[in-house]
Protein backbone atom coordinates (compact mmCIF):
# COMPACT_ATOMS: atom_id res chain seq x y z
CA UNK A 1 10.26 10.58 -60.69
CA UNK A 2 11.82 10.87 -57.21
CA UNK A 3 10.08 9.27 -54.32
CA UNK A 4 10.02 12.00 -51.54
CA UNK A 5 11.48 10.28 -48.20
CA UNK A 6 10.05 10.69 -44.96
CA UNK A 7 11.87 12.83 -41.94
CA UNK A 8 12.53 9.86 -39.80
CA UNK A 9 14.63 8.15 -42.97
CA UNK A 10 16.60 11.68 -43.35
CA UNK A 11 17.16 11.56 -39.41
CA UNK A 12 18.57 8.17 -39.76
CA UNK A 13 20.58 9.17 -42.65
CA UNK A 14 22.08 12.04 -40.66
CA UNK A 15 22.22 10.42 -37.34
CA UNK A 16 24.50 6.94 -39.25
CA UNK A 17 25.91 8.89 -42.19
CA UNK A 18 25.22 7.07 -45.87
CA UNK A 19 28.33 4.39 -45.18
CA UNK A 20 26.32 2.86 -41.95
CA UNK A 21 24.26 0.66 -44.42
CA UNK A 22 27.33 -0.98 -45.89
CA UNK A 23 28.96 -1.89 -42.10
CA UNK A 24 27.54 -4.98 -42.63
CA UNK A 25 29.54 -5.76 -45.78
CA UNK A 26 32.73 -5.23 -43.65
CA UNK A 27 32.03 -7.24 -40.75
CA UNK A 28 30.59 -9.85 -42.85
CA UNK A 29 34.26 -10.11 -44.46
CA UNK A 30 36.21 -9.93 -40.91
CA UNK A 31 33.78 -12.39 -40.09
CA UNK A 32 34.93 -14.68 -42.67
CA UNK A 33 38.64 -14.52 -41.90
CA UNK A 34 38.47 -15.52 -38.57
CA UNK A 35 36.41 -18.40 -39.68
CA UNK A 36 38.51 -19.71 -41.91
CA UNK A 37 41.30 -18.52 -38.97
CA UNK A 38 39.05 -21.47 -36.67
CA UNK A 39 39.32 -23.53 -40.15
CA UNK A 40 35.30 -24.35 -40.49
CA UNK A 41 35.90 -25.36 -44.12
CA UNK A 42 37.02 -28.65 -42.59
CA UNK A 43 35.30 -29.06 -38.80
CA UNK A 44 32.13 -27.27 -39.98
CA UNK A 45 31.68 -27.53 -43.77
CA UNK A 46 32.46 -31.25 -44.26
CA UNK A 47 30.12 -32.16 -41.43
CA UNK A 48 26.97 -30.08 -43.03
CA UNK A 49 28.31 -30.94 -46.66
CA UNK A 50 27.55 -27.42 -47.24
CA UNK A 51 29.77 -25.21 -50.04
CA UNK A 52 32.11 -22.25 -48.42
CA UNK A 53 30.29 -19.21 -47.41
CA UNK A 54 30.23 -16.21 -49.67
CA UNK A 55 31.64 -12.59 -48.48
CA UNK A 56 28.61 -11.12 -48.22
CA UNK A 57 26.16 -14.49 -47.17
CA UNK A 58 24.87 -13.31 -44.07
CA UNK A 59 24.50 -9.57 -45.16
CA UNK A 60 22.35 -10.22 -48.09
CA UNK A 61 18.65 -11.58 -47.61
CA UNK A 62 18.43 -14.43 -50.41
CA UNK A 63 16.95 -17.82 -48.60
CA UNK A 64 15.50 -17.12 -45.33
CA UNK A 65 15.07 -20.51 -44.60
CA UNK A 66 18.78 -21.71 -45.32
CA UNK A 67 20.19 -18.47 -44.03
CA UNK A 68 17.88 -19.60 -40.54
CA UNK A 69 19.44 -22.63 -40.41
CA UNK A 70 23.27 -22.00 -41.46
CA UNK A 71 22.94 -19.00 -38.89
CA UNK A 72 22.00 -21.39 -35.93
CA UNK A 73 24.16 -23.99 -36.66
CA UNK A 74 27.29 -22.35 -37.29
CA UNK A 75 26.09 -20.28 -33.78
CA UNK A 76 26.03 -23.33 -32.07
CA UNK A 77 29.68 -24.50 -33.21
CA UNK A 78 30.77 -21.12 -32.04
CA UNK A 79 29.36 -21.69 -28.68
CA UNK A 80 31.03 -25.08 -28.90
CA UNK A 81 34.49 -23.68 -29.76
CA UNK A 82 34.10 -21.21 -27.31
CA UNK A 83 34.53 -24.11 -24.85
CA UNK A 84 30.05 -24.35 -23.62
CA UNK A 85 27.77 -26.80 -24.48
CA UNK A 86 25.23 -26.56 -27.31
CA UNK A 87 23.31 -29.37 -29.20
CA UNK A 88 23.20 -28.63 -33.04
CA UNK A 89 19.73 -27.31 -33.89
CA UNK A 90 17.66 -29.30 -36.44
CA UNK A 91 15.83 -28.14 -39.46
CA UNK A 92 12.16 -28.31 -37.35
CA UNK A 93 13.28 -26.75 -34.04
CA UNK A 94 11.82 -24.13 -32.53
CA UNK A 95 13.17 -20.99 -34.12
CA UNK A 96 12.44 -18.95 -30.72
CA UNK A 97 13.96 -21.14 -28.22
CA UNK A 98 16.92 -22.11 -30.69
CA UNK A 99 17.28 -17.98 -30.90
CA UNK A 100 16.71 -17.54 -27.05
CA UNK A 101 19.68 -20.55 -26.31
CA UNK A 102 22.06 -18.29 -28.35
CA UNK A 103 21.37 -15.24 -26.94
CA UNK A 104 21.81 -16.65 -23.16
CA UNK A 105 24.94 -17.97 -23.90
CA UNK A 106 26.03 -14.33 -25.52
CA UNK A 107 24.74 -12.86 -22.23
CA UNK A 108 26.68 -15.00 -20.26
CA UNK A 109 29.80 -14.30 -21.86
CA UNK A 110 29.71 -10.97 -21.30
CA UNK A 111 27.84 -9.22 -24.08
CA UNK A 112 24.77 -6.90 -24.17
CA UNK A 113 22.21 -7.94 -26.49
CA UNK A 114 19.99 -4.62 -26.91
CA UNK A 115 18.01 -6.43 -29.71
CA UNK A 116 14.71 -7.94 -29.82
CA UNK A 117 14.83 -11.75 -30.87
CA UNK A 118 12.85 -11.29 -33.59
CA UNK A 119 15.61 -9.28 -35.52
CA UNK A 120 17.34 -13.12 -36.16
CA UNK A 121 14.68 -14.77 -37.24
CA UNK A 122 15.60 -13.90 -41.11
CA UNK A 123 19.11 -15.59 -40.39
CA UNK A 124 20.74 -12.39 -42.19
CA UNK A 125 21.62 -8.94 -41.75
CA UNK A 126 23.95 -6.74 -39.11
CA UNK A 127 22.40 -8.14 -36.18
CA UNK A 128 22.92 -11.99 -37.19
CA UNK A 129 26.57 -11.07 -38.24
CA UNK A 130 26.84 -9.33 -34.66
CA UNK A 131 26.46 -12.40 -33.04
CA UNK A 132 28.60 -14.50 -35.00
CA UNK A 133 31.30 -12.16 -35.14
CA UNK A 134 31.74 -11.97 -30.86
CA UNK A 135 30.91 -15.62 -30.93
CA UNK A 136 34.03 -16.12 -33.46
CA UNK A 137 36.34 -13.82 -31.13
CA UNK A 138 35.04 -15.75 -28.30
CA UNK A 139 36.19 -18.93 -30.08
CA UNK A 140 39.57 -17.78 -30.94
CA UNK A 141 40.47 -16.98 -27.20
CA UNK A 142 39.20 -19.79 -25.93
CA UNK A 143 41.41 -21.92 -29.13
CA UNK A 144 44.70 -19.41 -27.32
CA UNK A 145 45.15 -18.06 -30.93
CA UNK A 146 47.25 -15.14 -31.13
CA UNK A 147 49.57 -13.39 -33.57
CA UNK A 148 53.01 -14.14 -34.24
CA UNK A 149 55.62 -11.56 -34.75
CA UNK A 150 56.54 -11.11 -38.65
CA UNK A 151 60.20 -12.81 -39.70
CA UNK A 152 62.28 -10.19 -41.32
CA UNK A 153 65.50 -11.70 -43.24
CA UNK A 154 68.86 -11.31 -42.52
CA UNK A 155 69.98 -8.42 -44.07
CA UNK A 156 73.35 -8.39 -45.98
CA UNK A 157 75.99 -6.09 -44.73
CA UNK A 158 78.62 -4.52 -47.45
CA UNK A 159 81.28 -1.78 -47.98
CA UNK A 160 84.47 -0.50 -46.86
CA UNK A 161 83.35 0.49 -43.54
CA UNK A 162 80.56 -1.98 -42.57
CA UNK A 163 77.97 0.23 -42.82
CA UNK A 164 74.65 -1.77 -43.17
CA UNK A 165 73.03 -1.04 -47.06
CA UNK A 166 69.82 -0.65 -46.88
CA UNK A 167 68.21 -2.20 -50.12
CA UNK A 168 64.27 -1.47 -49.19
CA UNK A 169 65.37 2.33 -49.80
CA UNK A 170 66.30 3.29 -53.66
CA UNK A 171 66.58 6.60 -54.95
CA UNK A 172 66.28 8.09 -58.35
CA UNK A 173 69.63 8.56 -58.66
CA UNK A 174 70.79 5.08 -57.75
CA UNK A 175 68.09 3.66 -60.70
CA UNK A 176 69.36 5.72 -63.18
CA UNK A 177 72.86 5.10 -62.27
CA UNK A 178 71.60 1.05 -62.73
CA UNK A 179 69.85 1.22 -65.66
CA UNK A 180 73.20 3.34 -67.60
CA UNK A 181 75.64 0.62 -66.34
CA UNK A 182 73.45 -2.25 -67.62
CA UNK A 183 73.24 -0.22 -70.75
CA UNK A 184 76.98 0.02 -70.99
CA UNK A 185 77.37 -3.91 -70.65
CA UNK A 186 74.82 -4.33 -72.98
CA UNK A 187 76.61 -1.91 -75.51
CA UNK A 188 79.81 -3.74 -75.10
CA UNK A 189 78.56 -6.91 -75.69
CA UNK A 190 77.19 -6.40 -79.06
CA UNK A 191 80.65 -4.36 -79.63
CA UNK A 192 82.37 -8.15 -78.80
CA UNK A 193 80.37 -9.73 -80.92
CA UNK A 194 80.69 -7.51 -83.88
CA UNK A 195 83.41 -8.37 -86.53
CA UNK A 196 84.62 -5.27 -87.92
CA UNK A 197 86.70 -4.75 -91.50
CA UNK A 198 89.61 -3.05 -89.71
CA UNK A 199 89.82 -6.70 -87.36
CA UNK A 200 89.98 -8.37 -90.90
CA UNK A 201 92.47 -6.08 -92.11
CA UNK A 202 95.12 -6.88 -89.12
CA UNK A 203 93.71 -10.36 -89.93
CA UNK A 204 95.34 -10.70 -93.37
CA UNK A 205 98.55 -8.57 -91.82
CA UNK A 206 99.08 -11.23 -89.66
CA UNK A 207 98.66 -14.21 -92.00
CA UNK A 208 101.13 -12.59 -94.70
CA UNK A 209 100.56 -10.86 -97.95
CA UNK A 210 99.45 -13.89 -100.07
CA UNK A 211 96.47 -16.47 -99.34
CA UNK A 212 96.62 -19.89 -98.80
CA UNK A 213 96.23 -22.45 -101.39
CA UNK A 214 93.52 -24.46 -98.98
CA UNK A 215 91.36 -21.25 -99.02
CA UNK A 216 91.55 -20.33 -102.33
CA UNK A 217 90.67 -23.63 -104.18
CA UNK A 218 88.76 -25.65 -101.66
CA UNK A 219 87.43 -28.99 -101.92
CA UNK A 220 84.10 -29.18 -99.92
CA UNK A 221 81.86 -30.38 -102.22
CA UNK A 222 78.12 -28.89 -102.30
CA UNK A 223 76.07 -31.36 -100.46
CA UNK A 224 79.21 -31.03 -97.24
CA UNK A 225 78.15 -27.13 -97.71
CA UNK A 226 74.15 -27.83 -97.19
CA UNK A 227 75.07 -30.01 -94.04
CA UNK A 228 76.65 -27.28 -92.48
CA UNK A 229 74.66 -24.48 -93.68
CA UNK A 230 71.99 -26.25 -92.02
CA UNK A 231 74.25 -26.89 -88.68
CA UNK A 232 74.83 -23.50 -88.64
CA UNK A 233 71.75 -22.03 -89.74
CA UNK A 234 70.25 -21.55 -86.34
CA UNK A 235 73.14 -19.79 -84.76
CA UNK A 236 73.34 -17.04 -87.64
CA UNK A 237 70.29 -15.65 -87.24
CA UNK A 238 70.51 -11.81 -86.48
CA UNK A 239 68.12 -10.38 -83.59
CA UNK A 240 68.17 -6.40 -82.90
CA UNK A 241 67.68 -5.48 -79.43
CA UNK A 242 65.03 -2.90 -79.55
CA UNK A 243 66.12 0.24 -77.71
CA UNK A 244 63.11 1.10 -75.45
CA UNK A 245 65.10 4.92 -75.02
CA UNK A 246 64.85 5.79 -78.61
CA UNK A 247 62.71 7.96 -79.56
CA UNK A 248 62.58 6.35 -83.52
CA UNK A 249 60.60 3.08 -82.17
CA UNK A 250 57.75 5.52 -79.83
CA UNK A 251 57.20 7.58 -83.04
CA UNK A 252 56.69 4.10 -84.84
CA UNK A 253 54.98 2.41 -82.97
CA UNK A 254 53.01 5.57 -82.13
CA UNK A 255 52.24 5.95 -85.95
CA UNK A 256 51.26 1.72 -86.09
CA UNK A 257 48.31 2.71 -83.36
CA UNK A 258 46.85 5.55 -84.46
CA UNK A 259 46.54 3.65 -88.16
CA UNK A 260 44.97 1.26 -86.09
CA UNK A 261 42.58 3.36 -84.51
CA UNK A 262 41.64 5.46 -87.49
CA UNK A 263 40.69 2.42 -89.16
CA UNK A 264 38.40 0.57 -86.13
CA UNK A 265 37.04 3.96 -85.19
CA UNK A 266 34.94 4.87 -88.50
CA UNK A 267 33.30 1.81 -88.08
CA UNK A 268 32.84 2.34 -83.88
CA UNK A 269 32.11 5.87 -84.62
CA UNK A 270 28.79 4.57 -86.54
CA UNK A 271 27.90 2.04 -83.49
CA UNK A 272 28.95 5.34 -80.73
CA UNK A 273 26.63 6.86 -82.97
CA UNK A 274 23.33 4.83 -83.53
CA UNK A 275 23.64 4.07 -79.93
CA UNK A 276 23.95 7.82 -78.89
CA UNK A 277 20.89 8.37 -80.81
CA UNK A 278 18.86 5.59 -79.27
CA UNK A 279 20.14 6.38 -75.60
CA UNK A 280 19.11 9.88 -76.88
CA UNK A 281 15.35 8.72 -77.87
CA UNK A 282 15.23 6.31 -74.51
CA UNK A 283 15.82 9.50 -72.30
CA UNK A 284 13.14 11.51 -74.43
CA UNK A 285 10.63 8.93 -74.07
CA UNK A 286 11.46 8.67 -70.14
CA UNK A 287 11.65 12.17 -69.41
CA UNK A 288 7.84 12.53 -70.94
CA UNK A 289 6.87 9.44 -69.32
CA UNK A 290 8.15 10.89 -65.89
CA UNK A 291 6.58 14.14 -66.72
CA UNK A 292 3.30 12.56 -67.47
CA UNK A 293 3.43 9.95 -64.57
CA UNK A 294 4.43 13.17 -62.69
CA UNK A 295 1.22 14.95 -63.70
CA UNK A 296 -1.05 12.11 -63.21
CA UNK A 297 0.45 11.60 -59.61
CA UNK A 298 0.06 14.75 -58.66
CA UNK A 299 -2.90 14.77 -56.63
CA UNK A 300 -1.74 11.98 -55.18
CA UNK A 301 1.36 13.13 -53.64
CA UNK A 302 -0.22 15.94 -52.38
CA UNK A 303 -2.83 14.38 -50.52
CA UNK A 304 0.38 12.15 -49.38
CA UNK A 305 2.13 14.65 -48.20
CA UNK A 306 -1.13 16.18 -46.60
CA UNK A 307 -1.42 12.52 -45.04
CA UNK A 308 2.09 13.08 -43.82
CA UNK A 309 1.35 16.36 -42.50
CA UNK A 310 -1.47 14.51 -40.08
CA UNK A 311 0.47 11.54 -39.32
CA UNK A 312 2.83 13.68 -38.03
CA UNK A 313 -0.23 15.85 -35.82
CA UNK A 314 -1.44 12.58 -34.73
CA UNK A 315 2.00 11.41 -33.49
CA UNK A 316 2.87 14.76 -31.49
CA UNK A 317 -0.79 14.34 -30.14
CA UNK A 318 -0.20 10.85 -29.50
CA UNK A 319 2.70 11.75 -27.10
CA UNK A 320 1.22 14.46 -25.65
CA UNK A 321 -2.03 11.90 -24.33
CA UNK A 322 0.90 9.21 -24.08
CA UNK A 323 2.46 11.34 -20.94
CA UNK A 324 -1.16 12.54 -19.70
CA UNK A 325 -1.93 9.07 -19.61
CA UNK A 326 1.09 7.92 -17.85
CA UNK A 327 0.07 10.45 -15.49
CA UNK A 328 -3.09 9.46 -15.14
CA UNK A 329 -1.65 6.24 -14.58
CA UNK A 330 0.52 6.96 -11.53
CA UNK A 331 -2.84 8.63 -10.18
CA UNK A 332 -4.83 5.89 -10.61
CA UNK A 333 -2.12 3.44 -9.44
CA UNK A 334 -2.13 6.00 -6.25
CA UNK A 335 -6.35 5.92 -5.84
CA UNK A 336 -6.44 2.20 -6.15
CA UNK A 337 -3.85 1.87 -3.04
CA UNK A 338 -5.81 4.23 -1.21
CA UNK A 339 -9.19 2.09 -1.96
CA UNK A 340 -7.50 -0.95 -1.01
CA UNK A 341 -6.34 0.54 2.16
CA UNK A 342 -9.79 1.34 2.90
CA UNK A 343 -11.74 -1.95 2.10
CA UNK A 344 -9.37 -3.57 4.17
CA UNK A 345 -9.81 -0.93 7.07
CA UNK A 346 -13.91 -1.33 5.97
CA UNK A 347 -13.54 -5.53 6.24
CA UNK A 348 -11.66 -5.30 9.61
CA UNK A 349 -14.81 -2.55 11.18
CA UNK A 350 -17.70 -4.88 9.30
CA UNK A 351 -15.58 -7.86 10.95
CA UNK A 352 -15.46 -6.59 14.40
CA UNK A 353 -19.08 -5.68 14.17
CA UNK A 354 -20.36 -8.75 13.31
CA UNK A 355 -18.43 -10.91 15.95
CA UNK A 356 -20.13 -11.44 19.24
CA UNK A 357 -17.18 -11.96 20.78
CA UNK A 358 -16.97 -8.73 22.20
CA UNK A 359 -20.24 -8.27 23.39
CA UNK A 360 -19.80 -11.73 25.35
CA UNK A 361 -17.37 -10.26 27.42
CA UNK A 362 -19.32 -7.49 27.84
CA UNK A 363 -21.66 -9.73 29.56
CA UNK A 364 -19.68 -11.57 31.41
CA UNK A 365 -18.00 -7.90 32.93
CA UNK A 366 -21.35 -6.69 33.24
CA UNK A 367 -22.39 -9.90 35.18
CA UNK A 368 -18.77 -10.07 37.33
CA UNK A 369 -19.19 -6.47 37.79
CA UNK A 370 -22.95 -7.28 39.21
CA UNK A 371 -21.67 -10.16 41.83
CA UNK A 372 -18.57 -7.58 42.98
CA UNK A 373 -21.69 -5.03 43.66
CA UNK A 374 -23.38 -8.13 45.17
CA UNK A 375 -20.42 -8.56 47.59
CA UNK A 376 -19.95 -5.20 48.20
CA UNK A 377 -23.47 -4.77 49.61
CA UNK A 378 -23.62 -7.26 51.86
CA UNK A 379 -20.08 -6.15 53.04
CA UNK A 380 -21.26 -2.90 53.62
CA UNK A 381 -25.03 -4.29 55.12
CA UNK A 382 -22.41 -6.09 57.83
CA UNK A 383 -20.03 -3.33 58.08
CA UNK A 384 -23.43 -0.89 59.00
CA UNK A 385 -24.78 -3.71 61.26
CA UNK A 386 -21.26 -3.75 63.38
CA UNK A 387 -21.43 0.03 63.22
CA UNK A 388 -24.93 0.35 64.38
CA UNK A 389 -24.39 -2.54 67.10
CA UNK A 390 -21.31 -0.28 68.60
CA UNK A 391 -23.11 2.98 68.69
CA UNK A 392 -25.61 1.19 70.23
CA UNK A 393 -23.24 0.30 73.29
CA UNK A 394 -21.52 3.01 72.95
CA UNK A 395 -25.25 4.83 73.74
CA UNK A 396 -26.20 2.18 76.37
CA UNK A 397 -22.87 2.90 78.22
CA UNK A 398 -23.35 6.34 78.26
CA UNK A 399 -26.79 6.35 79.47
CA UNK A 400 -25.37 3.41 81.89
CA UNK A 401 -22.72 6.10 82.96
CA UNK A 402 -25.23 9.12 83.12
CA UNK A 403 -27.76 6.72 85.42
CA UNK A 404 -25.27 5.84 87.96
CA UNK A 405 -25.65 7.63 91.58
CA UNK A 406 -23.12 10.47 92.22
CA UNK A 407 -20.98 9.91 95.38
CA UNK A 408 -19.14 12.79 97.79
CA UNK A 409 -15.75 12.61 98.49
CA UNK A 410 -15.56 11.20 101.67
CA UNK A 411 -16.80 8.34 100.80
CA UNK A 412 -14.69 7.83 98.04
CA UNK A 413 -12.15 8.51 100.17
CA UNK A 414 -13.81 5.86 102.54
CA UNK A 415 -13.45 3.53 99.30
């Protein structure tokens, strides 16, 4: 039985492709080589009196705990190489302040962390090996490694002309050429060695037509014989180079295996047999037991995928009243400024009516105001009374003038 996946798992699948979940793997084992590049087996290792790290420690979740704490402290010896400061963390330190210390000191050299903390708490996985990875590259600039240029050796020059022979570069034709002269050698070699009748014929030319007394009646006795029969034993042993061109030794040796294999495989053939059968009966008895688990859990992933069906409603309604509410949210953000700019317009009126201060100085303008009328009166009672006293004279004198007796001419003239 298949479990069905979910369309966010098949988005992720299409979005990382199916080699994204073994990235980790990879940088795990770059990881490792520039470690052993900053030579923690010996500055790190022996201090902890901890083993060597596997290939794939960090990407593999086997002891939390242990992964927790190798994953700080080898952090923290980054940082150190790296040229900051960092205590070593200890086994009952806070995990989130140990976790925030490593992440400021990432930050500060430059990279962006677009993780949540929690993602290290486990001490494994691709996050965890993305932070000691940049911390290790980190470490190696500050420690000025670099790569050094590969040594080639001197190369050997030859022929007439001084052309330079390359060696790296063989062709067929310079093999084959090879492999026949070293055959030739090898063919007059045994040739040399060989000790033909015709050599013993010019022999006995040379050496005249009758033998020598000393050869034909010898007196080595048998026990001189053994001794050097058994001095020379070891260099008259015959060995026959086996051709590996000729085509009688394949067919023999081709015959030897196939003897050999008719002869193991009746016996295999039973085994490949009994266990075809029983791998045959296993998949029998699964294939009904996933047909049968298959019926029985029918209902059940039907009402799962009906279940799926309204998850997935209830999420596309969940963002739709996500942006109402957000919405809603700017309005309300909007009414509350508005109320606040009112309250405080409402406290500054309710404060001006209650102080008194204002109506003080109404009474005291009210009262200054009263005294300036005051003044003003009796300026204007004296201004009237001098007015009324001139028209007064001003009346007297003209009666005065009116009263006064009329004289003729001649007696002003007498005047």
């Amino acid at each position: 039985m298949s479990a069905r996946r979910g369309p966010e798992e098949e988005m992720e699948e299409l979005d990382g492709g199916p080699g994204l979940a073994y990235m980790p793997f990879v940088v795990m084992d770059d990881l490792l080589d520039k470690l052993k590049l900053l030579n923690y087996d010996k500055d790190f290792l022996m201090e902890l009196k901890m083993k060597p790290l596997s290939r794939h420690y960090f990407a593999i979740a086997t002891n939390p705990g242990e992964q927790f704490y190798l994953f700080t402290s080898l952090a923290a010896w980054l940082i150190r190489k790296s040229g900051r400061t960092m205590e070593a963390p200890q086994e009952y330190d806070d995990p989130n302040s140990t976790i925030s210390s490593i992440l400021d000191h990432l930050r500060q050299l430059g990279v962006a962390v677009d993780f949540p903390p929690s993602r290290l708490k486990s001490g494994c996985g691709e996050h965890a090996i993305f932070v000691l990875d940049r911390l290790a590259d980190f470490a190696l600039k500050a420690s000025m490694f670099a790569w050094r240029k590969p040594v080639y050796p001197a190369e050997d020059t030859g022929g007439e002309d001084g052309d330079v022979e390359d060696e790296a570069e063989l062709t067929l034709d310079k093999v084959e050429e090879e492999m026949m002269a070293e055959y030739d050698d090898d063919e007059e070699e045994e040739e040399e060695n060989i000790l033909h009748i015709d050599d013993l014929k010019d022999l006995t030319k040379t050496q005249g037509d009758a033998w020598p007394d000393e050869i034909l009646h010898s007196n080595t006795t048998s026990e001189e014989w053994r001794l050097e029969l058994e001095r020379v034993l070891p260099q008259l042993k015959v060995t026959i180079r086996s051709d590996n061109r000729d085509w009688r030794s394949h067919i023999e040796q081709m015959n030897e295996h196939r003897g050999k294999i008719n002869e193991t495989l009746t016996f295999t053939q039973k085994q490949l047999d009994s266990l075809h059968s029983e791998i045959t009966r296993s998949l029998e008895k699964i294939n009904s037991r996933e047909k049968y688990l298959n019926s029985q859990l029918d209902p059940l992933l039907q009402e799962y995928r009906n279940l799926q069906n309204l998850s997935a409603e209830s999420r596309e309604q969940y963002r739709q009243v996500s942006g109402r509410l957000v919405e809603k949210s700017h309005e309300l953000a909007q009414i509350s400024d508005e109320l606040d700019r009112v309250k405080h317009e409402m406290e500054e009126r309710g404060s001006s009516m209650t102080d008194g201060t204002p109506l003080v100085n109404i009474r005291k303008g009210l009262t200054r105001v009263k005294q300036e009328i005051t003044a003003m009166d009796v300026r204007i009672g004296v201004v009237e009374q001098k007015l009324m006293q001139a028209k007064l004279k001003d009346k007297t004198n003209m009666q005065r003038d009116m009263n006064a007796p009329v004289y003729n001419n001649m007696d002003m003239g007498l005047f």
